[in-house]
C-alpha atoms as a PDB file:
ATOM      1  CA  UNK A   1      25.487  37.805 -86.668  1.00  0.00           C
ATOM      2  CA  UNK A   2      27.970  35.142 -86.974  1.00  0.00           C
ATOM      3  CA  UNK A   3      27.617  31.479 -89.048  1.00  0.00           C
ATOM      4  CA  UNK A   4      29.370  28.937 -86.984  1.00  0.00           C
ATOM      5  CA  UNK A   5      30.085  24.972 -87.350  1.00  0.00           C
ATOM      6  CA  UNK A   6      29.173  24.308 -83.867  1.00  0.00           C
ATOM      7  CA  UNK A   7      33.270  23.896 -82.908  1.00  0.00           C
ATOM      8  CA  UNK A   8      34.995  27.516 -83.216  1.00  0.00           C
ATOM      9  CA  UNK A   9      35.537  30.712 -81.204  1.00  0.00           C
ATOM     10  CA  UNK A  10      32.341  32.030 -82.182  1.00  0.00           C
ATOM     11  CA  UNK A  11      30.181  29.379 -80.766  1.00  0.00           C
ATOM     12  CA  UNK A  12      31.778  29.217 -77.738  1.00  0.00           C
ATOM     13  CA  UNK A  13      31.440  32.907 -77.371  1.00  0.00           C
ATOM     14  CA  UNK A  14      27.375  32.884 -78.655  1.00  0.00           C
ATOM     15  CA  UNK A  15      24.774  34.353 -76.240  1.00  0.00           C
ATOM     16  CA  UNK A  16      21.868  33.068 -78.830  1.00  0.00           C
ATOM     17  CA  UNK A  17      21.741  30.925 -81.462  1.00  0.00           C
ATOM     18  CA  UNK A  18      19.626  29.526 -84.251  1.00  0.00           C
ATOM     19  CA  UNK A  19      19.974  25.937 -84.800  1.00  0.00           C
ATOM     20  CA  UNK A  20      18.049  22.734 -85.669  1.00  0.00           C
ATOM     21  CA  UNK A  21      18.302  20.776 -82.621  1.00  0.00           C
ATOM     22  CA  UNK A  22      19.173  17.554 -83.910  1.00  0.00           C
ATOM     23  CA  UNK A  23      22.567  18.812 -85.260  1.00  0.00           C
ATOM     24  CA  UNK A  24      23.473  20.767 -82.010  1.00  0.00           C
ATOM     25  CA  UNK A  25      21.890  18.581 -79.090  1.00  0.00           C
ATOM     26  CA  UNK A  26      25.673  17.125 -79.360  1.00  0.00           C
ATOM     27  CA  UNK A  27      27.577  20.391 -79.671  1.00  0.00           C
ATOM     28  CA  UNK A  28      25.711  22.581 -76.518  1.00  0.00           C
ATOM     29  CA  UNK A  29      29.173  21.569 -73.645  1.00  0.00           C
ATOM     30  CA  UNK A  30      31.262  23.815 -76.288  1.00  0.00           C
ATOM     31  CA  UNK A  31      28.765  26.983 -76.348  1.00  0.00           C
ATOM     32  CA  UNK A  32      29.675  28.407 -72.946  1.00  0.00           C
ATOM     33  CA  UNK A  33      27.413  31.796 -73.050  1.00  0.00           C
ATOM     34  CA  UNK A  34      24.896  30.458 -74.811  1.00  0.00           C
ATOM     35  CA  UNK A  35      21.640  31.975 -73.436  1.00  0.00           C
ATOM     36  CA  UNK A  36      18.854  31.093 -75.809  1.00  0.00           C
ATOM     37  CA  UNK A  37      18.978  29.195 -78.453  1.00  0.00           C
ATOM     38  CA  UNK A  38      15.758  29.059 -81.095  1.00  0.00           C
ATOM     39  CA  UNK A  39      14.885  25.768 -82.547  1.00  0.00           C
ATOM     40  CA  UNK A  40      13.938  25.907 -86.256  1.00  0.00           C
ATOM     41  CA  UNK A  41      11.827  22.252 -85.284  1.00  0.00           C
ATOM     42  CA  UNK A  42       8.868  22.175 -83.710  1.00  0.00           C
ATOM     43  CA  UNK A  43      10.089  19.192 -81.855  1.00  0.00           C
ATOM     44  CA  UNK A  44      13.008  19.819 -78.980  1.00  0.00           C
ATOM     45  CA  UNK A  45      13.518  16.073 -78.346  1.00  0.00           C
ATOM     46  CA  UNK A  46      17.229  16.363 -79.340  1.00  0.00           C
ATOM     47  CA  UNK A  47      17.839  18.369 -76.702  1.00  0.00           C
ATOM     48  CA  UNK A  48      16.275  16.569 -73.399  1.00  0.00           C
ATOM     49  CA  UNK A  49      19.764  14.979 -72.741  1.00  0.00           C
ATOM     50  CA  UNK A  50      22.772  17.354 -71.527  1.00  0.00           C
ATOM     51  CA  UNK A  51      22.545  20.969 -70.228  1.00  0.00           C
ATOM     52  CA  UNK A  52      20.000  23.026 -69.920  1.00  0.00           C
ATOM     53  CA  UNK A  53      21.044  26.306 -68.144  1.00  0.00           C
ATOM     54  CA  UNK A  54      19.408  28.194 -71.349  1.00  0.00           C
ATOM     55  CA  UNK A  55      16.002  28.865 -72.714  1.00  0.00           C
ATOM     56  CA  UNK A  56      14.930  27.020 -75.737  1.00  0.00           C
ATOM     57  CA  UNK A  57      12.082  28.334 -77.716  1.00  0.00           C
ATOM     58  CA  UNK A  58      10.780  26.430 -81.136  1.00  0.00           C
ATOM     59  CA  UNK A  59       8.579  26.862 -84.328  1.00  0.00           C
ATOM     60  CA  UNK A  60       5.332  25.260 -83.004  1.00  0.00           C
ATOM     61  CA  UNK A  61       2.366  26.463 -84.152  1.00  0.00           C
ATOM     62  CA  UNK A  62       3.293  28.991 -86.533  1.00  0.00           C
ATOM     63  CA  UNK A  63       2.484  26.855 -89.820  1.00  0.00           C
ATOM     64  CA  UNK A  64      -0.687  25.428 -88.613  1.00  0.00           C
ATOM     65  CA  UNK A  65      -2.697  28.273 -91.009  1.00  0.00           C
ATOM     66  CA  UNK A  66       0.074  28.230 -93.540  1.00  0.00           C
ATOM     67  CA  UNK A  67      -0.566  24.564 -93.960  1.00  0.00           C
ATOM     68  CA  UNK A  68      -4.355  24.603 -93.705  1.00  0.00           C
ATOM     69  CA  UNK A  69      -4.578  27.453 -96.326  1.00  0.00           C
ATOM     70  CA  UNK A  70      -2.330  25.384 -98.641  1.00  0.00           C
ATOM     71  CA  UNK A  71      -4.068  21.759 -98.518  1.00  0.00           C
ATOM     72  CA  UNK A  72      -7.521  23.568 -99.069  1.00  0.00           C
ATOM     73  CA  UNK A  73      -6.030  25.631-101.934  1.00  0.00           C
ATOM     74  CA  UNK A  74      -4.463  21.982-103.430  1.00  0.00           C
ATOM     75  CA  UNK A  75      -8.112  20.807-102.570  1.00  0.00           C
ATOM     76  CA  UNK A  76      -9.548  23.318-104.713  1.00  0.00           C
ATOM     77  CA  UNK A  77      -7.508  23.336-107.714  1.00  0.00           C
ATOM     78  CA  UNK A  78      -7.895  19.230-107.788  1.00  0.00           C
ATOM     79  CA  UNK A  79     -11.520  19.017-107.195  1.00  0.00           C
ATOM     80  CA  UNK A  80     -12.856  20.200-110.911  1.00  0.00           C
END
């Protein structure tokens, strides 16, 4: 496990990465292995222009009951 700017040896040799899309949509030419990356947005929009010889997965769906449990909690506590 490697921390990387997007422009140095170990992003061009990275099989997967973990990235917000928006600040790597323009650095994807220089990761040459790259084989999945994992978007920390829900939203892969960032990405639709350029390669896309790799699998993208993203963080849909996962908060939905995270969320919901919090706003009725808030709810709760402001309804006295």
């Amino acid at each position: 496990l490697v921390e990387s700017s997007g422009d140095d040896a170990a992003w061009r040799d990275a099989h997967v990465a973990l990235a917000d899309p928006g600040v790597i949509a323009g650095k994807l030419d220089g990761a040459e292995n790259l084989e999945w990356l994992q978007s920390t947005w829900a939203g892969t929009n960032a990405l639709m222009e350029g390669r896309r010889d790799f699998r993208c997965t993203k963080l849909s769906g996962c908060f939905g009951p995270l969320i919901s449990e919090y706003v009725f909690a808030h709810l709760l506590g402001n309804s006295a």
